[in-house]
N, C-alpha and C. Protein backbone atom coordinates (compact mmCIF):
# COMPACT_ATOMS: atom_id res chain seq x y z
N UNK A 1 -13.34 6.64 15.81
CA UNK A 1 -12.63 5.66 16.62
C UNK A 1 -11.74 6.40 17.61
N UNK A 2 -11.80 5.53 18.80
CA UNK A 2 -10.69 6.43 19.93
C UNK A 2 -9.81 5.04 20.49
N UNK A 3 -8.50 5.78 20.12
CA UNK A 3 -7.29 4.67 20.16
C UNK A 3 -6.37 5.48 21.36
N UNK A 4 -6.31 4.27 22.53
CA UNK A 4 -5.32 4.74 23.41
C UNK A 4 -3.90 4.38 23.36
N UNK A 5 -2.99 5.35 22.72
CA UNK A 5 -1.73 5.18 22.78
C UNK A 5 -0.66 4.60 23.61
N UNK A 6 -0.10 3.82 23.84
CA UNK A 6 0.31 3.21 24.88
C UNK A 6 1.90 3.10 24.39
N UNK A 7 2.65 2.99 23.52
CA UNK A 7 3.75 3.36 22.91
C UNK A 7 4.06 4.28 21.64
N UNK A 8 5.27 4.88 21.99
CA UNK A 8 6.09 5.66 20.86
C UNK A 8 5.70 4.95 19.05
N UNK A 9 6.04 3.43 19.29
CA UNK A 9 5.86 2.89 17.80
C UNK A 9 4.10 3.16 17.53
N UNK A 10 3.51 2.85 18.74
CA UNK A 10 2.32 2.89 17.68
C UNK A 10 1.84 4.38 17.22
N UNK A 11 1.71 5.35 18.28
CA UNK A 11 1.55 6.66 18.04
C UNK A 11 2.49 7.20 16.47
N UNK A 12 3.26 6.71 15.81
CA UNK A 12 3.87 6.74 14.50
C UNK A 12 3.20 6.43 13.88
N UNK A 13 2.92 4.69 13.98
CA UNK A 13 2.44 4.00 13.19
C UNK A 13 1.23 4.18 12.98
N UNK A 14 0.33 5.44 13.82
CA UNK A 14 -0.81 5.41 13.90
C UNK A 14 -0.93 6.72 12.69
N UNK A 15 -0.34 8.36 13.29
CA UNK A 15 0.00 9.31 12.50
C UNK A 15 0.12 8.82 11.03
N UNK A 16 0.83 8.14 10.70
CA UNK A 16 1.77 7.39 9.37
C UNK A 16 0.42 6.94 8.26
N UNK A 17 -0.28 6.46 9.19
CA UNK A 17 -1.03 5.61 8.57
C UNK A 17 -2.59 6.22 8.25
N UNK A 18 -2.72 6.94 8.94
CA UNK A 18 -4.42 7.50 8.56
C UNK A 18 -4.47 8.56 8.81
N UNK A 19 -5.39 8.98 7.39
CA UNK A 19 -5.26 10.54 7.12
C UNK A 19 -5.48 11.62 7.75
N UNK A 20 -6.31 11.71 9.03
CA UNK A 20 -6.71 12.80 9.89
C UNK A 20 -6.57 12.11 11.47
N UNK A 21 -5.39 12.34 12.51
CA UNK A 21 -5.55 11.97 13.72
C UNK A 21 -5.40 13.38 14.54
N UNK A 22 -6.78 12.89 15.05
CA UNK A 22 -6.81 14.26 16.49
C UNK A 22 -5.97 13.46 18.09
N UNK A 23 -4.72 14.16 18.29
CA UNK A 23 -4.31 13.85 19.49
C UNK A 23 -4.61 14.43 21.15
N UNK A 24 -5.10 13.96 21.80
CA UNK A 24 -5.12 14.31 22.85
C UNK A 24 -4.17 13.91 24.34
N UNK A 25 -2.99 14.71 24.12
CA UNK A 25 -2.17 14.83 25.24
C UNK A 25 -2.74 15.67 26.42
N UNK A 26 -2.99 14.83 27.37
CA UNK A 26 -3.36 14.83 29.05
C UNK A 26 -2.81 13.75 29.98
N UNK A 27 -3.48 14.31 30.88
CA UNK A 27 -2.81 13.41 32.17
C UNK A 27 -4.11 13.31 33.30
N UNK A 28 -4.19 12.01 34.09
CA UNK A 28 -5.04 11.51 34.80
C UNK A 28 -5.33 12.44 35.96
N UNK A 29 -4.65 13.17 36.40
CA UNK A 29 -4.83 14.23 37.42
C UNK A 29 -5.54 15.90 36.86
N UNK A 30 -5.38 15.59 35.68
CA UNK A 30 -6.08 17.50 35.33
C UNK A 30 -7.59 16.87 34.79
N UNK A 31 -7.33 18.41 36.01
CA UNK A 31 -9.54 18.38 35.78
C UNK A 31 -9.96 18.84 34.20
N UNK A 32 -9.76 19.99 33.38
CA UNK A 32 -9.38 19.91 32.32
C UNK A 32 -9.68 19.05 30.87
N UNK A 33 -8.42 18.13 31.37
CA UNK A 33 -8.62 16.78 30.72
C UNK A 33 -9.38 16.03 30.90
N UNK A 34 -10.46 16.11 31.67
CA UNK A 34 -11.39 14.80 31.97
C UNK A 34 -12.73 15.37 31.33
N UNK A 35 -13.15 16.90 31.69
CA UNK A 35 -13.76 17.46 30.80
C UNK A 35 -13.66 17.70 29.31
N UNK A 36 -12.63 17.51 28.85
CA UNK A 36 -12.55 17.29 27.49
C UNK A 36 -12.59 16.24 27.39
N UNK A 37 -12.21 14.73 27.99
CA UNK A 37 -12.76 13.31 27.58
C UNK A 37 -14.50 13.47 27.23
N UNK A 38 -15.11 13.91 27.73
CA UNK A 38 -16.52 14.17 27.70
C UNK A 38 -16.78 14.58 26.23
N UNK A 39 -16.44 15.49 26.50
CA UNK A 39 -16.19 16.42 24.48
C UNK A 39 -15.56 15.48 23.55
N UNK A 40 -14.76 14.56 23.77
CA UNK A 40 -14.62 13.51 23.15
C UNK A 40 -15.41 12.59 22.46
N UNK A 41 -15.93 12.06 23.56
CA UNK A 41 -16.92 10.69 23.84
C UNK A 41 -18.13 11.66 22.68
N UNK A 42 -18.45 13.06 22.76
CA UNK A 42 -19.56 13.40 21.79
C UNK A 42 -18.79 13.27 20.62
N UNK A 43 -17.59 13.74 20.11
CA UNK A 43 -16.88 14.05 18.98
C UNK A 43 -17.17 12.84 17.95
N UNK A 44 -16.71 11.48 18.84
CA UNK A 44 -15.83 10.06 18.31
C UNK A 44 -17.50 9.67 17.84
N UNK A 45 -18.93 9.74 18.18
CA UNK A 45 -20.09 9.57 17.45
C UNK A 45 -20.61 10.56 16.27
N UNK A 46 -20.05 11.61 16.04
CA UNK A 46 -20.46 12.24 14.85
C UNK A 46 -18.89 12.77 13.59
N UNK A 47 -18.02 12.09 14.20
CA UNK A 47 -16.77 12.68 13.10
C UNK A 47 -16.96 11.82 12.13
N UNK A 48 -16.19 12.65 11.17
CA UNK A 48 -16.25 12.05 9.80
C UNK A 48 -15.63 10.72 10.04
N UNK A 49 -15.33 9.88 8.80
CA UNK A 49 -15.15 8.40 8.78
C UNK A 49 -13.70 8.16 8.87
N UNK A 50 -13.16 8.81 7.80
CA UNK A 50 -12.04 9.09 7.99
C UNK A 50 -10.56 9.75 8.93
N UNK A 51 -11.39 9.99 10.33
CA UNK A 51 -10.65 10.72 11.65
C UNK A 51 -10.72 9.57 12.34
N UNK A 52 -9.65 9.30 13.23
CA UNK A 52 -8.91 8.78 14.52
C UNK A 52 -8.87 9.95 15.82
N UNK A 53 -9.14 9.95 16.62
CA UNK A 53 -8.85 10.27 18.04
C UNK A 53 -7.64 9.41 18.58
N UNK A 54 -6.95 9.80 18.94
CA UNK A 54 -5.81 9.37 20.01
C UNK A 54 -5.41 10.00 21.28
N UNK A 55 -5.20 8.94 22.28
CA UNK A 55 -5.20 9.83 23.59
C UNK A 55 -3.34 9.22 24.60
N UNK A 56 -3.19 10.11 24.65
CA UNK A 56 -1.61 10.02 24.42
C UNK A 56 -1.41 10.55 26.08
N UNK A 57 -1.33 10.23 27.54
CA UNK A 57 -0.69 9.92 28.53
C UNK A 57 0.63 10.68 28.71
N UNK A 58 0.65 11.86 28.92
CA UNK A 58 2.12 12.33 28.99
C UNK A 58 2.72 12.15 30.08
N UNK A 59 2.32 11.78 31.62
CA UNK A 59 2.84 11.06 32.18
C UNK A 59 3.49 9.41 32.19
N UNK A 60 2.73 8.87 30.95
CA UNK A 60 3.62 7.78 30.69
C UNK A 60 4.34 7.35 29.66
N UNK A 61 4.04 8.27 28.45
CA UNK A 61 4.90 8.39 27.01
C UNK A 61 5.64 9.80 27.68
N UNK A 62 6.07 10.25 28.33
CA UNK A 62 7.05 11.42 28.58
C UNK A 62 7.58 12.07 27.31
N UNK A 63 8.31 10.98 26.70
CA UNK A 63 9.03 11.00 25.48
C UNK A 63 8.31 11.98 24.18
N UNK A 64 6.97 11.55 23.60
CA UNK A 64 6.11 11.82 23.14
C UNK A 64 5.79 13.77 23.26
N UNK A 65 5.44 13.53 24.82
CA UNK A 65 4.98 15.19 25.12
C UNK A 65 6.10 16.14 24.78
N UNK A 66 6.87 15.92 25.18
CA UNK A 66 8.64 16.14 25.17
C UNK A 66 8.87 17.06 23.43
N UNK A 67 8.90 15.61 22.42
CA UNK A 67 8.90 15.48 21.03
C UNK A 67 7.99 16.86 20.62
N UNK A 68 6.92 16.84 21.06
CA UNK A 68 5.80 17.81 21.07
C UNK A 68 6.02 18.68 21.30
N UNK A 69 6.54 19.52 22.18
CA UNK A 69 6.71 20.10 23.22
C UNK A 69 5.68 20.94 24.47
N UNK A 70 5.30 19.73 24.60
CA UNK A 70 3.99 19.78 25.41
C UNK A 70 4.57 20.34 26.68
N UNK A 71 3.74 21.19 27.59
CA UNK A 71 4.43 21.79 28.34
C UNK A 71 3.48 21.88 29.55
N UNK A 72 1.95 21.51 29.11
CA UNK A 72 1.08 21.74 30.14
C UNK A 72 -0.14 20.70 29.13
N UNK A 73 -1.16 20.30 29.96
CA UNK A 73 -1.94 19.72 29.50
C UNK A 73 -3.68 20.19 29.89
N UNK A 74 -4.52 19.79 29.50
CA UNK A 74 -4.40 19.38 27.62
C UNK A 74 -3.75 19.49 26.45
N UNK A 75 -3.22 19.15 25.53
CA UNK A 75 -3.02 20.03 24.21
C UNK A 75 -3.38 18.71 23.16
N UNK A 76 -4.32 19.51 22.11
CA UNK A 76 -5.02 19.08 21.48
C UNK A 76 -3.69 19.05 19.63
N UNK A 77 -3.55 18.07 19.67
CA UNK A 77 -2.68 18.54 18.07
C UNK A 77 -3.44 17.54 16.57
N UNK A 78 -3.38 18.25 15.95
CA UNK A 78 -4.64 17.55 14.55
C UNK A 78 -3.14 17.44 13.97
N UNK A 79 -3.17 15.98 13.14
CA UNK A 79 -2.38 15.68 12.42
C UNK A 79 -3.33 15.00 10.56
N UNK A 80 -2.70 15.37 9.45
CA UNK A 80 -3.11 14.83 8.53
C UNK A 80 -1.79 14.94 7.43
N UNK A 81 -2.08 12.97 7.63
CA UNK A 81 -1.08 12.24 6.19
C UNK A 81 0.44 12.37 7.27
N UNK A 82 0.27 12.22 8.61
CA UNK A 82 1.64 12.41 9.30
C UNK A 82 2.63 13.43 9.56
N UNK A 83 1.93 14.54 9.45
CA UNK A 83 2.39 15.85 9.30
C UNK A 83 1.08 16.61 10.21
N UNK A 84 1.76 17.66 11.30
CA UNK A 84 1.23 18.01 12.24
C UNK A 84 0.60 19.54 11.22
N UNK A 85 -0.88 19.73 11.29
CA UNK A 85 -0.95 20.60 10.60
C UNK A 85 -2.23 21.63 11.39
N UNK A 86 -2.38 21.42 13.12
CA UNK A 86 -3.13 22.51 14.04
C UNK A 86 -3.09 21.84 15.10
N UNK A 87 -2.80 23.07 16.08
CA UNK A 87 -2.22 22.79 17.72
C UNK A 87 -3.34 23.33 18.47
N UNK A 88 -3.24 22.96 20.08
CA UNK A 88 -4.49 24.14 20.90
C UNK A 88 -4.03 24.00 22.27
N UNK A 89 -3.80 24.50 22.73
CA UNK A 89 -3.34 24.54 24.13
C UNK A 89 -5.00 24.41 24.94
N UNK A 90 -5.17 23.47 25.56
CA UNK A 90 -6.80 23.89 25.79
C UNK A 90 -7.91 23.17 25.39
N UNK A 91 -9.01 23.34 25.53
CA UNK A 91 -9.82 22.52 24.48
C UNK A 91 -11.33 23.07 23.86
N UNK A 92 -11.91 22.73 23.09
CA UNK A 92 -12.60 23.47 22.39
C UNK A 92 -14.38 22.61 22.71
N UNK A 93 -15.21 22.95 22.37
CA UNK A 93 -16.52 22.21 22.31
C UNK A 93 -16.45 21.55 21.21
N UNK A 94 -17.31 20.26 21.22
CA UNK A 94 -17.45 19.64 20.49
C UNK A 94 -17.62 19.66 18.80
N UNK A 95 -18.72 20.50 19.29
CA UNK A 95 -18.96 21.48 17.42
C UNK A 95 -18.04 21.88 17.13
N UNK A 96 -17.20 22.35 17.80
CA UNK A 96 -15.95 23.36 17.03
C UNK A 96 -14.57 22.28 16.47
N UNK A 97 -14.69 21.49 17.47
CA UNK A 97 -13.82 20.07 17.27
C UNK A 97 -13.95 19.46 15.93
N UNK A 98 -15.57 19.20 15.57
CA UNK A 98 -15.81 18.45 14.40
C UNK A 98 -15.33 19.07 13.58
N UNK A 99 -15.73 20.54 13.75
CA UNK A 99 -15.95 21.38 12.68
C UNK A 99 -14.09 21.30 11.90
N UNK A 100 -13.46 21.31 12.75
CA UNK A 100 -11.94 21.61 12.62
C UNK A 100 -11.88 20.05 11.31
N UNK A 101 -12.31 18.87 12.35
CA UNK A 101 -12.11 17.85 11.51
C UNK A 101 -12.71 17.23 9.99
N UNK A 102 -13.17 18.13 10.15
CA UNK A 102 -14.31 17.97 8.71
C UNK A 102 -13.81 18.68 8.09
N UNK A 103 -12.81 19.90 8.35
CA UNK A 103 -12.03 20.92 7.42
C UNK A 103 -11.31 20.25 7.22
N UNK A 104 -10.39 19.22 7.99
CA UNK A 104 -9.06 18.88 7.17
C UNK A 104 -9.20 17.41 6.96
N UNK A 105 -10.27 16.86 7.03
CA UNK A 105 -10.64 15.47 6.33
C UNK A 105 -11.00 15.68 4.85
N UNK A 106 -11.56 17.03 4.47
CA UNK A 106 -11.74 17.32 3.32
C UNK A 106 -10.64 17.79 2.35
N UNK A 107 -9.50 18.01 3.18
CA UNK A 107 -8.72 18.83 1.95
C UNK A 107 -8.08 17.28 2.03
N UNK A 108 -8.19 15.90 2.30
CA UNK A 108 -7.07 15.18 1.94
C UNK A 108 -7.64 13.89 1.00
């Protein structure tokens, strides 16, 4: 599933609540980021059942990137059980994406 973040409460409520969320902090102007939407769109058809995608706007949650300390975009952050537990400045291929998420869908 790919959930677009649109406030502070839900991006919590989202973390809080299900066991593996991959975040994707970008912005509508980096080329970058649009190429990793692509790597996405493959990811969100073969991840495990248990992973969320989230795509988090740091030009309009400011707040959020900030919290993060996002400093440039992309940055990719894997969260599991609400606790931030792998960062990436950057972004990775798809395989390597799953692969990450299938590691920490399993330890939970």
């Amino acid at each position: 599933m790919l959930e677009n973040i649109t406030s502070v409460q839900q991006f919590h409520a989202l973390i809080g609540s299900t066991n593996v969320v991959l975040v994707d902090f970008y912005a509508d102007w980096c080329e970058p980021c649009k190429w990793l939407d692509k790597i996405l769109d493959q990811v969100v058809l073969e991840m495990p059942e248990k992973c969320v995608i989230a795509k988090v706007n740091v030009e309009i949650l400011v707040t959020l990137g900030d919290d993060f300390g996002v400093k440039s975009v992309p940055v990719l952050l894997l969260f599991r059980n609400g606790f931030e537990v792998w960062r990436m400045n950057g972004f990775m291929m798809a395989a390597d994406l799953l692969e990450k998420l299938e590691l920490f869908s399993r330890e939970t």
